[in-house]
PDB file of N, CA and C in Angstrom:
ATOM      1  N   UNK A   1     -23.802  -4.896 -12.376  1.00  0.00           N
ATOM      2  CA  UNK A   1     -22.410  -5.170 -12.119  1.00  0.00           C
ATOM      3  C   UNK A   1     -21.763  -3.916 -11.547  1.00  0.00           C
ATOM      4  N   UNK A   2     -21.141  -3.862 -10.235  1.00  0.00           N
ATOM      5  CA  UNK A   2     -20.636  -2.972  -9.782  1.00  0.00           C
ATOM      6  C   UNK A   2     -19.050  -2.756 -10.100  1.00  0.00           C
ATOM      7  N   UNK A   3     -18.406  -1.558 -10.460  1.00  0.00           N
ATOM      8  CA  UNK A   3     -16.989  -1.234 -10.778  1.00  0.00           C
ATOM      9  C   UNK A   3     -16.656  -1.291  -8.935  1.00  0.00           C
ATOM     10  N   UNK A   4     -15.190  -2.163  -8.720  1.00  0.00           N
ATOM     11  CA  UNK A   4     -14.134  -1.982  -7.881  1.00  0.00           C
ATOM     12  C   UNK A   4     -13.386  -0.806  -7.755  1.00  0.00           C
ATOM     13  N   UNK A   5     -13.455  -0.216  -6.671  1.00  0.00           N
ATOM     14  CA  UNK A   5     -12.511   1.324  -6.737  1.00  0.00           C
ATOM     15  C   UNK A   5     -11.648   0.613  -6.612  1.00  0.00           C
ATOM     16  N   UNK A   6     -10.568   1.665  -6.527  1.00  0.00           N
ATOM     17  CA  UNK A   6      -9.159   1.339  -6.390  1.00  0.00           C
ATOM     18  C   UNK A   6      -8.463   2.393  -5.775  1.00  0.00           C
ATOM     19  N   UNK A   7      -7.580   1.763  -4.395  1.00  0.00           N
ATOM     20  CA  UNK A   7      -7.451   2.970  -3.988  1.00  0.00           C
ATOM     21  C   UNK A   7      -5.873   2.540  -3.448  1.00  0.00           C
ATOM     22  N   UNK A   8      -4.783   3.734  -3.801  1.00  0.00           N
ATOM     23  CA  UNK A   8      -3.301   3.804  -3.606  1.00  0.00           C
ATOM     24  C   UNK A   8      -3.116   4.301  -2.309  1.00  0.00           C
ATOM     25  N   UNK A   9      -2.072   3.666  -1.806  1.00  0.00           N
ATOM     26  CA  UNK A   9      -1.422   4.332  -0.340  1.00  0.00           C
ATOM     27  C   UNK A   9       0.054   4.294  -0.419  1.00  0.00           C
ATOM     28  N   UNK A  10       0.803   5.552  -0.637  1.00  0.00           N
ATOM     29  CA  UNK A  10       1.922   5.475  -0.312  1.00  0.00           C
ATOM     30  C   UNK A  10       2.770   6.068   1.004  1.00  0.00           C
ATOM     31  N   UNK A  11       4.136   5.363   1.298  1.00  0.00           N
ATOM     32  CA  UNK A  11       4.632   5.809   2.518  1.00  0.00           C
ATOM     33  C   UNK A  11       5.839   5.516   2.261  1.00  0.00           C
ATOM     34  N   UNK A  12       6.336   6.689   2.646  1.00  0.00           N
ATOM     35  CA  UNK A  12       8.481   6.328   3.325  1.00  0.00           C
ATOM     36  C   UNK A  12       8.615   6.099   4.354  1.00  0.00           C
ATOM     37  N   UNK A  13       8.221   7.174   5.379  1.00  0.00           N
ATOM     38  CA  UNK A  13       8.696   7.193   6.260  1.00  0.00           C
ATOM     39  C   UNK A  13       7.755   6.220   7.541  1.00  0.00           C
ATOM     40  N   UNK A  14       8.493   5.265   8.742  1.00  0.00           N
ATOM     41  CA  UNK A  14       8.130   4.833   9.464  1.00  0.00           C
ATOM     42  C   UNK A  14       6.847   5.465  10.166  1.00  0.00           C
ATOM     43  N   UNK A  15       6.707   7.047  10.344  1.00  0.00           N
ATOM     44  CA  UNK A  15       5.687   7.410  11.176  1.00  0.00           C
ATOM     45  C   UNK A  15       4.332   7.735  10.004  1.00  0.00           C
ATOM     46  N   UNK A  16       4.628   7.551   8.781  1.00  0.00           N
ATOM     47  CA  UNK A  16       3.712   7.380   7.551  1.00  0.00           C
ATOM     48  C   UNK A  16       2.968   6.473   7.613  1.00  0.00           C
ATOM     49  N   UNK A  17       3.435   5.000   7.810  1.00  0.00           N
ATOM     50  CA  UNK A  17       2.932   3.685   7.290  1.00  0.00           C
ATOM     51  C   UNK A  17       1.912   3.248   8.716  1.00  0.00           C
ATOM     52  N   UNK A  18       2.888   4.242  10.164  1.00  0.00           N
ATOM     53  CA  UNK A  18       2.027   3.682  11.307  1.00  0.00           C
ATOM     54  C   UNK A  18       1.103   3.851  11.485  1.00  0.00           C
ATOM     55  N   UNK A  19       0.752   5.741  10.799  1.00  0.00           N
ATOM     56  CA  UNK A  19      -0.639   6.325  10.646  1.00  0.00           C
ATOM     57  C   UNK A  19      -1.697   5.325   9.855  1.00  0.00           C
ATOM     58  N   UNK A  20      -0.836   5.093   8.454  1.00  0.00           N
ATOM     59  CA  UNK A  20      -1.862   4.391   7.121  1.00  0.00           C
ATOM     60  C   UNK A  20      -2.147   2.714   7.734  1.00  0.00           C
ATOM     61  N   UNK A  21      -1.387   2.237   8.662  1.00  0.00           N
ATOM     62  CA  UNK A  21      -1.866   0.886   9.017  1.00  0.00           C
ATOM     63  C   UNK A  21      -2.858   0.491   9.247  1.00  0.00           C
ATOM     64  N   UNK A  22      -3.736   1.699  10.326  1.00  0.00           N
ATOM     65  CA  UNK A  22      -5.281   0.663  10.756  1.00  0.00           C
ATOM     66  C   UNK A  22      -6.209   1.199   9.364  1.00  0.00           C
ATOM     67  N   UNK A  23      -6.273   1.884   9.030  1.00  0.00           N
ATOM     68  CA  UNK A  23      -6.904   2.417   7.488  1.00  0.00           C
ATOM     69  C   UNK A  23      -6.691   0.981   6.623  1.00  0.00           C
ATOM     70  N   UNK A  24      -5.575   0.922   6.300  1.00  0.00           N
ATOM     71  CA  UNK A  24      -5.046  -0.239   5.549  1.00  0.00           C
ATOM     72  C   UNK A  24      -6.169  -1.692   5.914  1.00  0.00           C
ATOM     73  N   UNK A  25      -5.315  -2.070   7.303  1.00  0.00           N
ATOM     74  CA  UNK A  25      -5.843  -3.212   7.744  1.00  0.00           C
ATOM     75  C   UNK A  25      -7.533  -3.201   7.739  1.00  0.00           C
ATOM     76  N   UNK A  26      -8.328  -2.262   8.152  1.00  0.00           N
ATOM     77  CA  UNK A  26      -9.412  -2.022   7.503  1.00  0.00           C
ATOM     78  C   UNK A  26     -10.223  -2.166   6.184  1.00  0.00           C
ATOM     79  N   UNK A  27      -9.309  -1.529   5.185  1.00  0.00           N
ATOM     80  CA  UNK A  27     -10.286  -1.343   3.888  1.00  0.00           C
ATOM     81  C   UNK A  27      -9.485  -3.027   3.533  1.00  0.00           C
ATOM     82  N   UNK A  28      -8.989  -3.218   3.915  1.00  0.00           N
ATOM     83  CA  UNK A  28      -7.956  -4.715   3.093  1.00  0.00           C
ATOM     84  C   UNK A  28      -9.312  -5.581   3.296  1.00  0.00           C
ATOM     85  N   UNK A  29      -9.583  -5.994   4.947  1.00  0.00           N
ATOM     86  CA  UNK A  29     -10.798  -6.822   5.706  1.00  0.00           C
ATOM     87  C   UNK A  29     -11.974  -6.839   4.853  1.00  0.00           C
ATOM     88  N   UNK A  30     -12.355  -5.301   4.533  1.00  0.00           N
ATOM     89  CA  UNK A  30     -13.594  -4.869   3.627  1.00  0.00           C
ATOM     90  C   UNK A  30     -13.779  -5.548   2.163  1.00  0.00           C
ATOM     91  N   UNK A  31     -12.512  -5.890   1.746  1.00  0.00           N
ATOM     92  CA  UNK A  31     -12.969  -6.514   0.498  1.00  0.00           C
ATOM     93  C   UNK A  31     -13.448  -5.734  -0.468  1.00  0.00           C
ATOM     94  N   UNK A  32     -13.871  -4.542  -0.103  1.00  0.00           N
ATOM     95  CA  UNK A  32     -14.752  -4.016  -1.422  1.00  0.00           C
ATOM     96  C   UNK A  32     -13.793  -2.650  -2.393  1.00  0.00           C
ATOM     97  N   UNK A  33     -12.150  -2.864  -1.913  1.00  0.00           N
ATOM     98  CA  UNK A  33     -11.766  -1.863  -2.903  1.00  0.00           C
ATOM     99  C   UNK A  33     -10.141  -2.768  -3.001  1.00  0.00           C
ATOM    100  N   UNK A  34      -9.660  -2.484  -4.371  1.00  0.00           N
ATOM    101  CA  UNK A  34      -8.475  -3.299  -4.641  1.00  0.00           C
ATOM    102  C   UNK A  34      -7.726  -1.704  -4.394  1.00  0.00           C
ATOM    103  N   UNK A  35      -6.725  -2.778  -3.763  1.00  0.00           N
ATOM    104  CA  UNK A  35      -5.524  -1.847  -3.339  1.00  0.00           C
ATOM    105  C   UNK A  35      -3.988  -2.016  -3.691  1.00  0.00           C
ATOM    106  N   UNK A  36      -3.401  -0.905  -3.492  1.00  0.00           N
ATOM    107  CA  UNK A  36      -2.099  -1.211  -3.779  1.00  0.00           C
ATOM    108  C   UNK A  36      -0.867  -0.232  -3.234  1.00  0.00           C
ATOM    109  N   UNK A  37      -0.119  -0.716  -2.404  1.00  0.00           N
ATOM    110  CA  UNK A  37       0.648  -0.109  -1.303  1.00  0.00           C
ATOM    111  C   UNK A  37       2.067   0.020  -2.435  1.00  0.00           C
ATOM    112  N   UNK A  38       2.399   1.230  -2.112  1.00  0.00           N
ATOM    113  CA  UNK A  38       3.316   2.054  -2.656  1.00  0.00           C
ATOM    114  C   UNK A  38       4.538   2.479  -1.863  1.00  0.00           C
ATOM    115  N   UNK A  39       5.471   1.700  -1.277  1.00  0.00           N
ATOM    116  CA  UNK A  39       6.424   1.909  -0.211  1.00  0.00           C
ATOM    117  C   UNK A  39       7.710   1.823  -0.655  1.00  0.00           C
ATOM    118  N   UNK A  40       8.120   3.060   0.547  1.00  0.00           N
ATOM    119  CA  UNK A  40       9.654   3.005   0.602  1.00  0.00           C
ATOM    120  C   UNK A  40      10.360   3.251   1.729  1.00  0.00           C
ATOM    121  N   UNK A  41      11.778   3.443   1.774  1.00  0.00           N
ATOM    122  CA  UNK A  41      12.114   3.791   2.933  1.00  0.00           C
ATOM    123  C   UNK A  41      12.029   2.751   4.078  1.00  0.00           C
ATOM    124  N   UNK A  42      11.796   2.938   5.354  1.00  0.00           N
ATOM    125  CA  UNK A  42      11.431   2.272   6.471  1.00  0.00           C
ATOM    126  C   UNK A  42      10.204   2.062   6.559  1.00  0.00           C
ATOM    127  N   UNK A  43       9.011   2.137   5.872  1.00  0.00           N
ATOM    128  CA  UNK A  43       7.988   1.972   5.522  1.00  0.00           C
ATOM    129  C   UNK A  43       7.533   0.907   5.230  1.00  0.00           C
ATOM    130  N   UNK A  44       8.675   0.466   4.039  1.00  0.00           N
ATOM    131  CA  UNK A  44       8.961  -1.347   3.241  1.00  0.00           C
ATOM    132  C   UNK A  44       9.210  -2.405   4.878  1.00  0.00           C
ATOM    133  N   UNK A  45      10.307  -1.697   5.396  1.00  0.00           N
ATOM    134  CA  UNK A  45      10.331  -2.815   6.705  1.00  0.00           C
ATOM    135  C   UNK A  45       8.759  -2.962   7.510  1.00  0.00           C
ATOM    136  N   UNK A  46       8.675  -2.035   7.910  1.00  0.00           N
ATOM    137  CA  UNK A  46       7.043  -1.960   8.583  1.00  0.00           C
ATOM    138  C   UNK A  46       5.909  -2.993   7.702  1.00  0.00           C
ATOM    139  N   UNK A  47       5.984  -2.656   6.846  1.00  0.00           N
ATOM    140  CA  UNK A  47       4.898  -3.662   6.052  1.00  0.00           C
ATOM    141  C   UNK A  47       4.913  -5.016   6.118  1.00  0.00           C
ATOM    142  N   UNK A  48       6.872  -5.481   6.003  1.00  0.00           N
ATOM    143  CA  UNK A  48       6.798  -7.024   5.790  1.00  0.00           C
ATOM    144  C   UNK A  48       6.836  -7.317   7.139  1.00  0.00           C
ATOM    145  N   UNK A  49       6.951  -6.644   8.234  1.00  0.00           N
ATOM    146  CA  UNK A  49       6.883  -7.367   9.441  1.00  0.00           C
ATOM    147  C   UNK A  49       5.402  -7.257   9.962  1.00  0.00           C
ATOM    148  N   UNK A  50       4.322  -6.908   9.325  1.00  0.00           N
ATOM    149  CA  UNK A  50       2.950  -7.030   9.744  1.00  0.00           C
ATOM    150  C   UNK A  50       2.226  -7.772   8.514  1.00  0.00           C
ATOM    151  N   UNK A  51       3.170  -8.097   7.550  1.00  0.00           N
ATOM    152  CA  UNK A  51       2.351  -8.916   6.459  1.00  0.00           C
ATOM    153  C   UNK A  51       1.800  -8.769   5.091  1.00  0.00           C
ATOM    154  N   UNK A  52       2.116  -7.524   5.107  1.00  0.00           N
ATOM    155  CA  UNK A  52       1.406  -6.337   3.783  1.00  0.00           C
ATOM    156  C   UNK A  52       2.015  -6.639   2.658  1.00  0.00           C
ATOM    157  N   UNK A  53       1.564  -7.080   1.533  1.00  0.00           N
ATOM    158  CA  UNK A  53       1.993  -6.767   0.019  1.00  0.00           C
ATOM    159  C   UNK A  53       2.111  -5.357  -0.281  1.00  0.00           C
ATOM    160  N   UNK A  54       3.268  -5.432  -1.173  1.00  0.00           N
ATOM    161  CA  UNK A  54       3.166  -4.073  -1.436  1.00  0.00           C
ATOM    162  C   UNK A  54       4.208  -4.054  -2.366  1.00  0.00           C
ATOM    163  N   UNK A  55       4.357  -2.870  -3.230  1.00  0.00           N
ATOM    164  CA  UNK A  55       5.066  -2.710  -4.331  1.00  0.00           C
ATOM    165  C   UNK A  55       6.102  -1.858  -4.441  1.00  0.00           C
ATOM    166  N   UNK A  56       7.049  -2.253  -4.203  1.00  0.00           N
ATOM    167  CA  UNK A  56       8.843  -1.350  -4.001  1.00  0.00           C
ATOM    168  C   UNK A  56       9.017  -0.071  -4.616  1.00  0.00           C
ATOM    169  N   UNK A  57       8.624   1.415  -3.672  1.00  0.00           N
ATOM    170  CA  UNK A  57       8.488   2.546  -5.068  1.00  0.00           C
ATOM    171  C   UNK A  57      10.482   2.518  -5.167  1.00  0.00           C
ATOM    172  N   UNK A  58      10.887   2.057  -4.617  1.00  0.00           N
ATOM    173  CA  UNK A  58      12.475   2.842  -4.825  1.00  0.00           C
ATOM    174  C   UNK A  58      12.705   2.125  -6.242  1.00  0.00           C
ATOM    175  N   UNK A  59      12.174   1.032  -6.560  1.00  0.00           N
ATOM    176  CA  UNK A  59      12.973   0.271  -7.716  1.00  0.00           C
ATOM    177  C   UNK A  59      11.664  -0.114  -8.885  1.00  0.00           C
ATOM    178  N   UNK A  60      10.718   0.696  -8.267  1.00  0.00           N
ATOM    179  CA  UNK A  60       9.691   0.605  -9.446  1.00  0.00           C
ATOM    180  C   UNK A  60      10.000   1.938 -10.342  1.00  0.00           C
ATOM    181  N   UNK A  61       9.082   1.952 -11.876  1.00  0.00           N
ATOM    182  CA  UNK A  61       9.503   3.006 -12.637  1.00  0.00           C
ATOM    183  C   UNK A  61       7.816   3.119 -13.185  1.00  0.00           C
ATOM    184  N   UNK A  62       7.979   4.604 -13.323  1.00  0.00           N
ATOM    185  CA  UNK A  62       6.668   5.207 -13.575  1.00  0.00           C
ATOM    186  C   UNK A  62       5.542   3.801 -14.905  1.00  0.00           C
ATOM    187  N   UNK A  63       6.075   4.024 -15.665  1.00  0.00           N
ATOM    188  CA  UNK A  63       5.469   2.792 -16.532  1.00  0.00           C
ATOM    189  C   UNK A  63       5.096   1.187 -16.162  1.00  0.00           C
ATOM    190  N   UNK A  64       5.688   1.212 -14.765  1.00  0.00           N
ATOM    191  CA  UNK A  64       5.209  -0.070 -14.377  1.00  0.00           C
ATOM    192  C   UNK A  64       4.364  -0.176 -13.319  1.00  0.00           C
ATOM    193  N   UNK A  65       4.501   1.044 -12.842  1.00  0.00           N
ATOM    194  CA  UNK A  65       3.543   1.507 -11.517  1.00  0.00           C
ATOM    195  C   UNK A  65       2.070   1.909 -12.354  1.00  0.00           C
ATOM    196  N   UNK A  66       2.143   2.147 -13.409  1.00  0.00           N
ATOM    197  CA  UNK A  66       0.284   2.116 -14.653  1.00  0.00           C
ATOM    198  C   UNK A  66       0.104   0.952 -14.636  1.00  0.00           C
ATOM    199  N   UNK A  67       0.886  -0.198 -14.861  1.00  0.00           N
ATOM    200  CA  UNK A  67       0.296  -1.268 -14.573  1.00  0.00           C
ATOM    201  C   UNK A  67      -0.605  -1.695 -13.874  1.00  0.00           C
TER     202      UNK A  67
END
């Protein structure tokens, strides 16, 4: 039985998320690591207009982001 990595990406700023996109869209395709996008800023817009889940850092709080 193999362990799932897990691997975080966060971004604010618009020229952040453009870099982390093909990375993203990549390891997402791959299937082989659970992920979880950490956005804020103009970053959050960028994501929902290409489709990305992702988890609100402005209104998340440290104890729910361990989750």
């Amino acid at each position: 039985m193999s362990i799932q990595k897990k691997i975080i990406f966060a971004a604010n700023d618009k020229g952040g998320m453009d870099s982390l996109m093909p990375v993203i869209k990549k390891i997402l395709r791959s299937r082989k690591f659970k992920t979880l996008l950490l956005l804020g800023g103009p970053a959050k817009k960028l994501a929902l207009e290409n489709g990305f889940k992702f988890r609100d850092a402005e209104k998340s709080s440290l104890p729910q982001l361990r989750k």
